[in-house]
N, C-alpha and C. Protein backbone atom coordinates (compact mmCIF):
# COMPACT_ATOMS: atom_id res chain seq x y z
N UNK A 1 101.41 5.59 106.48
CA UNK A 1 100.55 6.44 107.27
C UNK A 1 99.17 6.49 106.63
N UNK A 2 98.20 6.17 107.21
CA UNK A 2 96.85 6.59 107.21
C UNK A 2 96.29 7.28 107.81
N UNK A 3 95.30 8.37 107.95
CA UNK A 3 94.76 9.62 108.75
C UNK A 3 93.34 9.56 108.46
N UNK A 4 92.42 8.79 108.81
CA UNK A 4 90.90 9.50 109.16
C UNK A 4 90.83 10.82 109.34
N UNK A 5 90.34 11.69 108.31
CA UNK A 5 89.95 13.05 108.62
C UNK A 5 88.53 13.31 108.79
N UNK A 6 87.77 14.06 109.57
CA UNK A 6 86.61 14.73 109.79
C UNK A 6 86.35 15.05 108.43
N UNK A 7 85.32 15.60 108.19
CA UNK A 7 84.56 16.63 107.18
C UNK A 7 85.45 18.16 107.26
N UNK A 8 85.51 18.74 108.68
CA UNK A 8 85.97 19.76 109.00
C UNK A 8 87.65 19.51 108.73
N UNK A 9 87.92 19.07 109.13
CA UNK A 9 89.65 18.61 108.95
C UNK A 9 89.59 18.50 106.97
N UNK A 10 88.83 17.78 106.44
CA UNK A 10 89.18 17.54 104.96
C UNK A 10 88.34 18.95 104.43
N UNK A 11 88.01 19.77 104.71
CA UNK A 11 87.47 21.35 103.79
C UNK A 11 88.94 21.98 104.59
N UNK A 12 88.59 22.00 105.61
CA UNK A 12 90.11 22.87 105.72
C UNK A 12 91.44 22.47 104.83
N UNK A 13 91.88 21.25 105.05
CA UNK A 13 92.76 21.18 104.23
C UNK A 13 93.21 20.63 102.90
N UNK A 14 91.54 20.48 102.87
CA UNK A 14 92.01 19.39 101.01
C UNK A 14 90.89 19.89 100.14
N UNK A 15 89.69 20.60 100.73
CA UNK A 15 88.76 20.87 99.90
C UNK A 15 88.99 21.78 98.72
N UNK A 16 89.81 22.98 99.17
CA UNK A 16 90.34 24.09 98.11
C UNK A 16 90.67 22.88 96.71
N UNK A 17 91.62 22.34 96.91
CA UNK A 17 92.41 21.08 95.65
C UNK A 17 90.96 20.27 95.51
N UNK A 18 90.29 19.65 95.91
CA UNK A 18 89.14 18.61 95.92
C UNK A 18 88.61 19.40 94.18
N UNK A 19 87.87 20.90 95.42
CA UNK A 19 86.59 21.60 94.18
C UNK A 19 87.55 21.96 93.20
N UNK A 20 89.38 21.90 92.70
CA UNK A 20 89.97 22.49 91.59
C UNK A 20 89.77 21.38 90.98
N UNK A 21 89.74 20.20 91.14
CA UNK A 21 90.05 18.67 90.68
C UNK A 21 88.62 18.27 89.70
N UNK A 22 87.78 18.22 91.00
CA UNK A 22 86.10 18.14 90.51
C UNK A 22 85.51 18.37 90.60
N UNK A 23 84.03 18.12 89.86
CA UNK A 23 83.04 19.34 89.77
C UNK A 23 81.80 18.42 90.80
N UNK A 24 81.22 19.11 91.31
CA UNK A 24 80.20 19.42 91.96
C UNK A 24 78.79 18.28 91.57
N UNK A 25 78.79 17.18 92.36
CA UNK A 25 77.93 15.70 91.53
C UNK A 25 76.77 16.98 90.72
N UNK A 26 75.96 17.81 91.63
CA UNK A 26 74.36 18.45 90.99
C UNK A 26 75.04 18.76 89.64
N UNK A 27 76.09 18.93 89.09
CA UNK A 27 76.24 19.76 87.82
C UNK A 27 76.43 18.76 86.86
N UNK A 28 76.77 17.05 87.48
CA UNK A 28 77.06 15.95 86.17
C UNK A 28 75.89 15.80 85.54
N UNK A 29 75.69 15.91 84.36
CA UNK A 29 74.64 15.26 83.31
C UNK A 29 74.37 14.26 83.47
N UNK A 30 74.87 13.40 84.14
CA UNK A 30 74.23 11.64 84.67
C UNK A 30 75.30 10.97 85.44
N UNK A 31 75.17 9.81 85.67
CA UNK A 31 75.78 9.03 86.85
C UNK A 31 77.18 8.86 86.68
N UNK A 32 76.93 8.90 85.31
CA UNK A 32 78.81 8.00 84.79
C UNK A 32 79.60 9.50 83.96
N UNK A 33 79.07 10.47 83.74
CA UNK A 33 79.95 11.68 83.62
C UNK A 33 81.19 11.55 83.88
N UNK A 34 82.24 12.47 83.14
CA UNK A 34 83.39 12.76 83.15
C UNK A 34 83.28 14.15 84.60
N UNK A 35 83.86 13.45 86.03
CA UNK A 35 83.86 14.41 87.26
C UNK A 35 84.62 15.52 87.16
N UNK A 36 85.67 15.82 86.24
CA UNK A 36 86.88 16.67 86.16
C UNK A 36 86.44 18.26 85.60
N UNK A 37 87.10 18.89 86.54
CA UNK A 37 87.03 20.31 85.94
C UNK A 37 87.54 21.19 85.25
N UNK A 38 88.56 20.36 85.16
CA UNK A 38 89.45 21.31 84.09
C UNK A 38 89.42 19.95 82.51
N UNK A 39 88.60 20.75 81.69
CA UNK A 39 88.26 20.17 80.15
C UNK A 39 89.64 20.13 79.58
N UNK A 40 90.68 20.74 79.75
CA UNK A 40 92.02 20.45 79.24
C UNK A 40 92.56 19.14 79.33
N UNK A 41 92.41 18.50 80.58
CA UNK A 41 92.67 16.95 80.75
C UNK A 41 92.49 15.79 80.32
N UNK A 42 93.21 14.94 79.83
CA UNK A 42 92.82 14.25 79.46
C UNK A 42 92.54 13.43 80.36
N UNK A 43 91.16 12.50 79.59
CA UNK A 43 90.49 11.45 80.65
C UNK A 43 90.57 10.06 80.02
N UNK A 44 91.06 9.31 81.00
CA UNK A 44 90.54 7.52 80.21
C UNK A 44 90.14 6.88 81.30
N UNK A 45 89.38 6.27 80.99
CA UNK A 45 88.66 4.73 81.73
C UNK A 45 89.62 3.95 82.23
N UNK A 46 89.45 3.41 83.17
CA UNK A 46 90.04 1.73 83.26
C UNK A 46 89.11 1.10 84.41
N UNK A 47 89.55 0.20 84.07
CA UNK A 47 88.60 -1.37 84.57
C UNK A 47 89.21 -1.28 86.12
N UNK A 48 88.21 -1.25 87.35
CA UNK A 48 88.62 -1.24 88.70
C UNK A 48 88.08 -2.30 89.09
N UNK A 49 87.98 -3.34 88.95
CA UNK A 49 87.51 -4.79 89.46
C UNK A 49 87.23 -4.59 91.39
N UNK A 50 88.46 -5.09 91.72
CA UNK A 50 88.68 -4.97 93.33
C UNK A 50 89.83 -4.02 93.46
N UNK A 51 90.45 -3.14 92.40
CA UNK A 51 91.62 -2.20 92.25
C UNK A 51 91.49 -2.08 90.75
N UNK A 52 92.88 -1.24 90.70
CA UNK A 52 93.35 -1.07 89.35
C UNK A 52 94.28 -2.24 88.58
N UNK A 53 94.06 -2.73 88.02
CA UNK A 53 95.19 -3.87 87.48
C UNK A 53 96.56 -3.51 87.77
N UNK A 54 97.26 -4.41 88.13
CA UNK A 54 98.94 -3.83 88.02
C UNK A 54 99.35 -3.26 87.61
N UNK A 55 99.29 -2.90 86.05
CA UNK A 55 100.12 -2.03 85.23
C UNK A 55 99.60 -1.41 84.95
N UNK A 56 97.84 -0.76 85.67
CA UNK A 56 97.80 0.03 85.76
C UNK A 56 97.76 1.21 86.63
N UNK A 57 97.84 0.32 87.85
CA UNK A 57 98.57 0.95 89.25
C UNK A 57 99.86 0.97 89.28
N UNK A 58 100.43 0.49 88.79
CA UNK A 58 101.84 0.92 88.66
C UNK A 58 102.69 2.08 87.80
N UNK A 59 101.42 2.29 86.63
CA UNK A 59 101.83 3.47 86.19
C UNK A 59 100.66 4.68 86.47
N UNK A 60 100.25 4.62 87.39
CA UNK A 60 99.56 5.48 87.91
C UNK A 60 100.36 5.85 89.55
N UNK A 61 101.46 4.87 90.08
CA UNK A 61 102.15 5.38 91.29
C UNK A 61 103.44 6.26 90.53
N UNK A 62 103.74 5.64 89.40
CA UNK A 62 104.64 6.35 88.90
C UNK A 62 104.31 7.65 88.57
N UNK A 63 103.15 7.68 87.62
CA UNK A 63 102.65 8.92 87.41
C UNK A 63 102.30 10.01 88.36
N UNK A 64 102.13 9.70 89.76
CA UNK A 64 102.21 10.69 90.94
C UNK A 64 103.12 11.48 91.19
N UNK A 65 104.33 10.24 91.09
CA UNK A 65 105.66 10.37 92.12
C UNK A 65 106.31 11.65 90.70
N UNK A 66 105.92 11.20 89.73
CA UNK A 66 106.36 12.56 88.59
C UNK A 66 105.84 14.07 88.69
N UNK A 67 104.87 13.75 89.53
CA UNK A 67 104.26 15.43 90.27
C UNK A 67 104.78 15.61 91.06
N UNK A 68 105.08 14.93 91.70
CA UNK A 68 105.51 15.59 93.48
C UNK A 68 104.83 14.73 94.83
N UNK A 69 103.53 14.45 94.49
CA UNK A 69 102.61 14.06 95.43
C UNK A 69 103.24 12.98 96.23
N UNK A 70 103.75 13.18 97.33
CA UNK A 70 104.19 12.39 98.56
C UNK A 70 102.63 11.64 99.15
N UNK A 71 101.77 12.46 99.25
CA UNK A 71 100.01 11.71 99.86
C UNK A 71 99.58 12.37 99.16
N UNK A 72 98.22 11.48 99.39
CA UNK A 72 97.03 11.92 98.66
C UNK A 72 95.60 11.43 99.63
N UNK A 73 94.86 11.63 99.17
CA UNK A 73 93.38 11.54 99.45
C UNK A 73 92.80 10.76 98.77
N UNK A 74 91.63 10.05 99.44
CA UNK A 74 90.43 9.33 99.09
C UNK A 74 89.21 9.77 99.61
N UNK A 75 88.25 10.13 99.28
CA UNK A 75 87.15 10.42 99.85
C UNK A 75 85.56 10.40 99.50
N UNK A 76 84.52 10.13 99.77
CA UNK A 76 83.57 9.53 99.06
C UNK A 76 82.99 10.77 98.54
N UNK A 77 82.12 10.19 97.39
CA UNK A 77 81.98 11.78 96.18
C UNK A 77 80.85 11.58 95.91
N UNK A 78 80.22 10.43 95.80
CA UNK A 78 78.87 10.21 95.20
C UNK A 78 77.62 11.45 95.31
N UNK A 79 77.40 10.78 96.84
CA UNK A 79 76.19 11.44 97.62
C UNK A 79 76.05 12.74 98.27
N UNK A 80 75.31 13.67 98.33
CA UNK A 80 75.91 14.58 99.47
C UNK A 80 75.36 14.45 100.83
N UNK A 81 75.96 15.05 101.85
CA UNK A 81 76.67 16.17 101.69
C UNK A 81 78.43 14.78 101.51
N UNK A 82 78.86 15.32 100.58
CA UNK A 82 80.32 14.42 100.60
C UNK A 82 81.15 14.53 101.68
N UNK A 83 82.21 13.78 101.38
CA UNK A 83 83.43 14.27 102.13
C UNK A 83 83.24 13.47 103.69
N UNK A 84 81.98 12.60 104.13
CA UNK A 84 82.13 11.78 105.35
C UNK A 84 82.88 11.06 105.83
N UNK A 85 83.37 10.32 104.56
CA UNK A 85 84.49 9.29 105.29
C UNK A 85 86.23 9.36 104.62
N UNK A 86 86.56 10.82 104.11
CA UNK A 86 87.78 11.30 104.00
C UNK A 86 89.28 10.60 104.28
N UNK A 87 90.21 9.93 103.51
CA UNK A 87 91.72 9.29 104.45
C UNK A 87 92.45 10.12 103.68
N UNK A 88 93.53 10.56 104.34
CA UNK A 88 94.80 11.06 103.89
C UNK A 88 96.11 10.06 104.31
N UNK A 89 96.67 9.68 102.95
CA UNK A 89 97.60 8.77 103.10
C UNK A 89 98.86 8.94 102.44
N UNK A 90 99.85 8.10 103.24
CA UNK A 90 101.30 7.93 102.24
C UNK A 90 100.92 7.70 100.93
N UNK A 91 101.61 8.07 99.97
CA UNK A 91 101.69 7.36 98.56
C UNK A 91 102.84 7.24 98.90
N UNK A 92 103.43 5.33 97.98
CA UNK A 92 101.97 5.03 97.60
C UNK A 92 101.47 3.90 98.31
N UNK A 93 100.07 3.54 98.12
CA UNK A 93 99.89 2.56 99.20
C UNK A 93 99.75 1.19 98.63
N UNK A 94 99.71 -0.05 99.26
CA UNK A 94 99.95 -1.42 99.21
C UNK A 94 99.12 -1.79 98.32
N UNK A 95 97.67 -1.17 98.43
CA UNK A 95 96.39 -1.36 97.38
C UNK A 95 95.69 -0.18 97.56
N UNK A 96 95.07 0.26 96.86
CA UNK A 96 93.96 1.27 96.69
C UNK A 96 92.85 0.73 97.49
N UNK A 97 92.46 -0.44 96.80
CA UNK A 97 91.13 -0.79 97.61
C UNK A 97 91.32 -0.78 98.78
N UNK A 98 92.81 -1.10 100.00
CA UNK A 98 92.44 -1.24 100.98
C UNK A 98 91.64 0.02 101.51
N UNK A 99 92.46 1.29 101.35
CA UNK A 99 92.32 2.81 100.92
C UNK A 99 90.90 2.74 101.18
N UNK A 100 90.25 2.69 99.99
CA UNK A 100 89.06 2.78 99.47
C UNK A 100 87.91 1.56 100.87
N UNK A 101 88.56 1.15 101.42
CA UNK A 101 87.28 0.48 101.87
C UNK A 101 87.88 0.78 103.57
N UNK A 102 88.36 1.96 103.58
CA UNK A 102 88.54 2.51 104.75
C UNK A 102 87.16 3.73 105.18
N UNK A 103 86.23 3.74 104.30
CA UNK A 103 85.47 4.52 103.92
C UNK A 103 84.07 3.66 103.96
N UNK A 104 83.13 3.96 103.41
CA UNK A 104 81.59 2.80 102.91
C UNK A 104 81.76 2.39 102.27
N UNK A 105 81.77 0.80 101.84
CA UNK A 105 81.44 0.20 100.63
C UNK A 105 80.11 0.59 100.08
N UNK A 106 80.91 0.63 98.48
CA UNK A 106 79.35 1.15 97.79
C UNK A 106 79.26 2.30 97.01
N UNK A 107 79.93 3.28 97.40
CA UNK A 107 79.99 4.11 96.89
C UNK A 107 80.73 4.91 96.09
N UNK A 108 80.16 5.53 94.96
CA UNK A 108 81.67 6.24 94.43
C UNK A 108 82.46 7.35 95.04
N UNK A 109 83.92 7.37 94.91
CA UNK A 109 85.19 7.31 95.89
C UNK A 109 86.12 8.59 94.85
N UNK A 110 86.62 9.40 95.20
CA UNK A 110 87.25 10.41 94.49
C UNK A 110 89.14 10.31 95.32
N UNK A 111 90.10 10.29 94.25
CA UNK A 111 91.40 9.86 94.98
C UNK A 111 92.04 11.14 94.21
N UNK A 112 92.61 12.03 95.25
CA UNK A 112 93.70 13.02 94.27
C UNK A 112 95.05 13.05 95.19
N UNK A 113 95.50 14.21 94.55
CA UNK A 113 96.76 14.56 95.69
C UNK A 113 96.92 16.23 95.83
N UNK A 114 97.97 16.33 96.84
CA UNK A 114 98.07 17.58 97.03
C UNK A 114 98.26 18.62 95.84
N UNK A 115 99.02 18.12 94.61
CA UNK A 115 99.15 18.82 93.53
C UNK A 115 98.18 19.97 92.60
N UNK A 116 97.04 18.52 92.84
CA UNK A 116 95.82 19.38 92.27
C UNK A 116 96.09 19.17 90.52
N UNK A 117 97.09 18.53 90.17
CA UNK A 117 97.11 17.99 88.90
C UNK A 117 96.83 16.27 88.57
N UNK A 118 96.07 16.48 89.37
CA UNK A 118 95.36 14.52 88.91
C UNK A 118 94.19 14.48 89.64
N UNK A 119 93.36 13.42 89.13
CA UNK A 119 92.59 12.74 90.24
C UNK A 119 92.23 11.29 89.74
N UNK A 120 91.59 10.80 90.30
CA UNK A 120 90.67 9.33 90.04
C UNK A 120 89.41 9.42 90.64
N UNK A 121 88.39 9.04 89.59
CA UNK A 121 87.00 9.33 90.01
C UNK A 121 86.52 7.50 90.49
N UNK A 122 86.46 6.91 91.26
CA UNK A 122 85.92 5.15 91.20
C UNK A 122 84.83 5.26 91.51
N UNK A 123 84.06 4.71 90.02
CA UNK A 123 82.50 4.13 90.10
C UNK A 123 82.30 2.79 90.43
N UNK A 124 81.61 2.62 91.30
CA UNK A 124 81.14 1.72 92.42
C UNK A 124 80.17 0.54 91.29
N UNK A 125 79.60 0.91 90.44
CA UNK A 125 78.88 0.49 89.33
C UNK A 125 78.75 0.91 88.25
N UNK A 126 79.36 0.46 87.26
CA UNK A 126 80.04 -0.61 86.96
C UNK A 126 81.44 -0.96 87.84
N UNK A 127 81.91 -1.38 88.38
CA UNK A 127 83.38 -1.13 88.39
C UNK A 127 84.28 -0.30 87.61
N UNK A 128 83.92 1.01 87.24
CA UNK A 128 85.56 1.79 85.76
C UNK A 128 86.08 2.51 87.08
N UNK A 129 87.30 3.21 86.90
CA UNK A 129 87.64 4.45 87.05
C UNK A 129 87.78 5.49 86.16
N UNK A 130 87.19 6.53 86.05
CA UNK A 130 87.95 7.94 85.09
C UNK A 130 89.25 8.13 86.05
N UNK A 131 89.98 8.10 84.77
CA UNK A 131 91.77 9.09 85.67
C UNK A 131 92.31 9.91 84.82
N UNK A 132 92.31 11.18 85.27
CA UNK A 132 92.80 12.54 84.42
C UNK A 132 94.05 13.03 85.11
N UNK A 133 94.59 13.80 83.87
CA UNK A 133 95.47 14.90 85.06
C UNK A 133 96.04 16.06 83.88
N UNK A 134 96.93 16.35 84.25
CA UNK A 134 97.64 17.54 83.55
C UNK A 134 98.38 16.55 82.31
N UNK A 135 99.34 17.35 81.27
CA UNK A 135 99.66 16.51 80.12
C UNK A 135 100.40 15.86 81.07
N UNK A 136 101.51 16.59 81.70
CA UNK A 136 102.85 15.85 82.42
C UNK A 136 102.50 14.45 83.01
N UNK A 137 101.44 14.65 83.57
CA UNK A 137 100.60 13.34 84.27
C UNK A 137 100.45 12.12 83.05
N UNK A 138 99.68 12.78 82.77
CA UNK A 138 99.13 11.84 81.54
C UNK A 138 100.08 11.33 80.70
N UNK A 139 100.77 12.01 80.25
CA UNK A 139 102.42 11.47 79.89
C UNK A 139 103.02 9.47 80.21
N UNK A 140 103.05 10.71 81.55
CA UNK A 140 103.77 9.52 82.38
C UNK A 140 102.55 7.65 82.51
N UNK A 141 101.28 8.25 82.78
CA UNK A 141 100.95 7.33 82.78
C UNK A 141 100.86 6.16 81.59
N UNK A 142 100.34 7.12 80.61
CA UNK A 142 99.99 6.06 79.49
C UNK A 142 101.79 6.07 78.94
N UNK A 143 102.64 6.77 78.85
CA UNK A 143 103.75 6.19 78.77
C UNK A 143 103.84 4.80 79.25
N UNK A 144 103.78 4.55 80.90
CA UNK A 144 104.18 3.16 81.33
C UNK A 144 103.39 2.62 80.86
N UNK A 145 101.87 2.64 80.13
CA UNK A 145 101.22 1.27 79.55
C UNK A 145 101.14 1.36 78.81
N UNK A 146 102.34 1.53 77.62
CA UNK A 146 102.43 1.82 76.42
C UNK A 146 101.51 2.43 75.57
N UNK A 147 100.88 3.25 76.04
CA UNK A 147 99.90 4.19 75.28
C UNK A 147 97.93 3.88 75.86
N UNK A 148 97.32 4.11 74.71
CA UNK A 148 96.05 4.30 75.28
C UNK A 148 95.34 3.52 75.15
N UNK A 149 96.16 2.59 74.25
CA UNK A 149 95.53 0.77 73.89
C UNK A 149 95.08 0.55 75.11
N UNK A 150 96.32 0.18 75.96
CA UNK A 150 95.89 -1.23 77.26
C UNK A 150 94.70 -0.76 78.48
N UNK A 151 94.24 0.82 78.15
CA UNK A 151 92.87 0.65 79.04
C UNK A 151 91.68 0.59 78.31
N UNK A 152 91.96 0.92 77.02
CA UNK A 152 90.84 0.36 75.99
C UNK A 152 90.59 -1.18 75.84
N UNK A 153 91.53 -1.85 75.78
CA UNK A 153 91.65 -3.50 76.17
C UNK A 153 90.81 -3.84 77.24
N UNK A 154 91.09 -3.40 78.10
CA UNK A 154 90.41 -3.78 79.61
C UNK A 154 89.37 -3.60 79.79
N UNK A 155 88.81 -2.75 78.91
CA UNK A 155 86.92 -2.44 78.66
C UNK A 155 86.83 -3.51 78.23
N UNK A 156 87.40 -3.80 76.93
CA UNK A 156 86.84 -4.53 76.42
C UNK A 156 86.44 -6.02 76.31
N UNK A 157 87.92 -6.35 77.55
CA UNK A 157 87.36 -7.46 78.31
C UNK A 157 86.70 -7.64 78.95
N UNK A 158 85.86 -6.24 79.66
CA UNK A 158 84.87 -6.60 80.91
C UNK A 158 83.32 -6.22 79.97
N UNK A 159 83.97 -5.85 78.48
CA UNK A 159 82.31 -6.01 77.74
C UNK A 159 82.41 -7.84 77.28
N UNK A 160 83.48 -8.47 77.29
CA UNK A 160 83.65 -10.20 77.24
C UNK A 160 83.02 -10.32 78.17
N UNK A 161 83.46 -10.00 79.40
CA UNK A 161 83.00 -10.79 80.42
C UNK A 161 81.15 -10.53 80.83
N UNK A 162 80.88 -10.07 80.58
CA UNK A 162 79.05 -9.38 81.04
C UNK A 162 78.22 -10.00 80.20
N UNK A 163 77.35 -10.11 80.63
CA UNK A 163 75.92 -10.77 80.18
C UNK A 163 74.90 -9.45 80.09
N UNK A 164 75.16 -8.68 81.10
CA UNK A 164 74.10 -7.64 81.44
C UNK A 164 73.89 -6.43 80.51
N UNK A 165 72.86 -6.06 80.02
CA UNK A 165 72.59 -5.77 79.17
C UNK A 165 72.70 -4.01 79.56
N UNK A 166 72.22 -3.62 81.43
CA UNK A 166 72.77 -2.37 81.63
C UNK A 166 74.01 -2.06 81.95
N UNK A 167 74.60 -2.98 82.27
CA UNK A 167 76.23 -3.06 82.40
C UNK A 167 76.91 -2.46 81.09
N UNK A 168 76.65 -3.17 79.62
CA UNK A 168 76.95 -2.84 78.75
C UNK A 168 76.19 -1.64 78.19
N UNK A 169 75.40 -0.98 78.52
CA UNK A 169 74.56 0.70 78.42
C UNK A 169 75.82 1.58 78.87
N UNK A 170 75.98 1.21 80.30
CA UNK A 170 77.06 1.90 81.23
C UNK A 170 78.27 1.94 80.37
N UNK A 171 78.64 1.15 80.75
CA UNK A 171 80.31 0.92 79.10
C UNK A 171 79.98 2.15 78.14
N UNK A 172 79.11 1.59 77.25
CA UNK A 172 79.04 2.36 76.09
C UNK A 172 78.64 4.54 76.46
N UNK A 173 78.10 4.26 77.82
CA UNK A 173 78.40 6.05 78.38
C UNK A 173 79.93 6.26 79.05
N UNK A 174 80.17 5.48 79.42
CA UNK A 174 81.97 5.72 79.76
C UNK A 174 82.61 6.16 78.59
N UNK A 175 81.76 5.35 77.21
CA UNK A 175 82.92 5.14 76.33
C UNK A 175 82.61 6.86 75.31
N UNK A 176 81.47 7.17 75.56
CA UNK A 176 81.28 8.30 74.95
C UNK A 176 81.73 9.57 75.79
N UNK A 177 81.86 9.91 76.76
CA UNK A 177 82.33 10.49 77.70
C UNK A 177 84.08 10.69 77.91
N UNK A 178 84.74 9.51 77.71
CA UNK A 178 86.06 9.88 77.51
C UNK A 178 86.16 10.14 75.66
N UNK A 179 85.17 10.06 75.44
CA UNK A 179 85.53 10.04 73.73
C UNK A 179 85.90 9.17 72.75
N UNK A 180 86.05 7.66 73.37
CA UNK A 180 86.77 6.59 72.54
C UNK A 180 85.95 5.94 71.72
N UNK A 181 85.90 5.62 70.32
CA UNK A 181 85.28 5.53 69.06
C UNK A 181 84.42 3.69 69.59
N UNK A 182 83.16 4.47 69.87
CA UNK A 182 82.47 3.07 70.17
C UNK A 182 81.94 2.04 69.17
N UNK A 183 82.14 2.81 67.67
CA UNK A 183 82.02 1.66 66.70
C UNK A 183 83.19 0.49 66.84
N UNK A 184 84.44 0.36 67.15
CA UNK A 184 85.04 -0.34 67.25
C UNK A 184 84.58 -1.47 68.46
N UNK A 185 84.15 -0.89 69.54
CA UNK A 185 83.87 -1.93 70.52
C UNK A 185 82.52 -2.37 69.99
N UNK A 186 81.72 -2.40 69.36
CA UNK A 186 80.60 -2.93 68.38
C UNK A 186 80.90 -4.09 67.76
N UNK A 187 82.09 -3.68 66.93
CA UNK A 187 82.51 -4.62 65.66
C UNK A 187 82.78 -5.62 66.51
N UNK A 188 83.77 -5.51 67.57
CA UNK A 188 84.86 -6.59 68.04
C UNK A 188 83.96 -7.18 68.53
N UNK A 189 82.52 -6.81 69.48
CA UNK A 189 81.74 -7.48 70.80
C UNK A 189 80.15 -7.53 70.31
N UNK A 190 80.31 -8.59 69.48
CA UNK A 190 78.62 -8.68 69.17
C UNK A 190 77.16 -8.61 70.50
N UNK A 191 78.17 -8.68 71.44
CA UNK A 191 76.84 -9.32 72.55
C UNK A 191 77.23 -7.46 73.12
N UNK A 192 77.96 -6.53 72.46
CA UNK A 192 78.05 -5.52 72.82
C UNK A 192 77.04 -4.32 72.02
N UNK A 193 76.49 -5.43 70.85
CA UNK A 193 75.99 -4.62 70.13
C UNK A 193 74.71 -3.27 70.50
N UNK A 194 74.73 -2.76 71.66
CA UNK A 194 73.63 -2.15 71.93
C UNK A 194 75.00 -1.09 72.87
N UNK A 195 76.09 -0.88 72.46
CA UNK A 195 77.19 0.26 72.49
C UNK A 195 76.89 1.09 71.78
């Protein structure tokens, strides 16, 4: 199931959970901010190319289905006034991106569920996602990818893969923002050296 919701249809019924989830773009300190409102959560990065990598969509469907969340939401977050192009869907679905490009390309995309204990923030540029939730959440996820290595990996292949010198600016504010020790991605990525 997929559901196009209005603006009016998604404040009535998803906005209450939306504003518990995240905060308000005027209040981020800059583009690539940590969106989440509750500072208890933990947050990590991962690499959203055209989706989430397998294993890490796979332990991110798992990690739902350990809340409860039968659907969830996608809805664009960037710009205001938000909330224009809103879907409410089965979890879980075939791909995210299809999800996600049920909406504008282009823009950054906010995915939660009814729980109100998770979300996913997708930045449109660079390609990352932030994904937080409650411990139970978080648990489960980095449980299935054996801990907090394999989305630190995945940065660090997409600081391999770049040439671009603001691409790698961006990285290195993701990387201060979830908190992960950016002298290490220095050492390993000489052409990173401006992390």
């Amino acid at each position: 199931m997929l559901v196009k919701l209005t603006q009016e249809q998604f404040k009535a019924r998803h906005g209450e959970v939306f504003d518990r989830v995240f905060l308000p773009v005027s209040t981020l300190v800059d583009l690539w901010a940590v969106p989440f409102r509750d500072d208890s959560w933990q947050v990590v990065a991962v690499v959203a190319l055209n989706d989430l990598d397998p294993p890490e969509y796979r332990a991110l469907v798992l990690a739902v289905r350990a809340v409860g969340d039968e659907e969830a939401v996608m809805t664009d977050a960037e710009a205001e006034p938000r909330h224009q192009y809103p879907v409410l869907f089965t979890w879980p679905p075939d791909r995210l991106w299809d999800i996600y490009h049920a909406g504008p390309v282009g823009v950054d995309a906010a995915l939660f569920g009814s729980s109100g204990t998770w979300g996913v923030y997708f930045c449109w540029e660079p390609r990352i996602a932030y994904l937080a939730g409650t411990a139970a959440f978080m648990e489960t996820f980095l449980g299935e990818l054996g801990g907090i290595e394999a989305p630190k990996r995945g940065l660090e292949d997409m600081v391999d893969a770049t040439e671009d010198p603001l691409e790698l600016e961006v990285i290195s504010t993701v990387l201060e923002h979830v908190g992960w020790d950016r002298e290490v991605m220095r050492e390993k990525h000489p052409k990173g050296a401006g992390i």
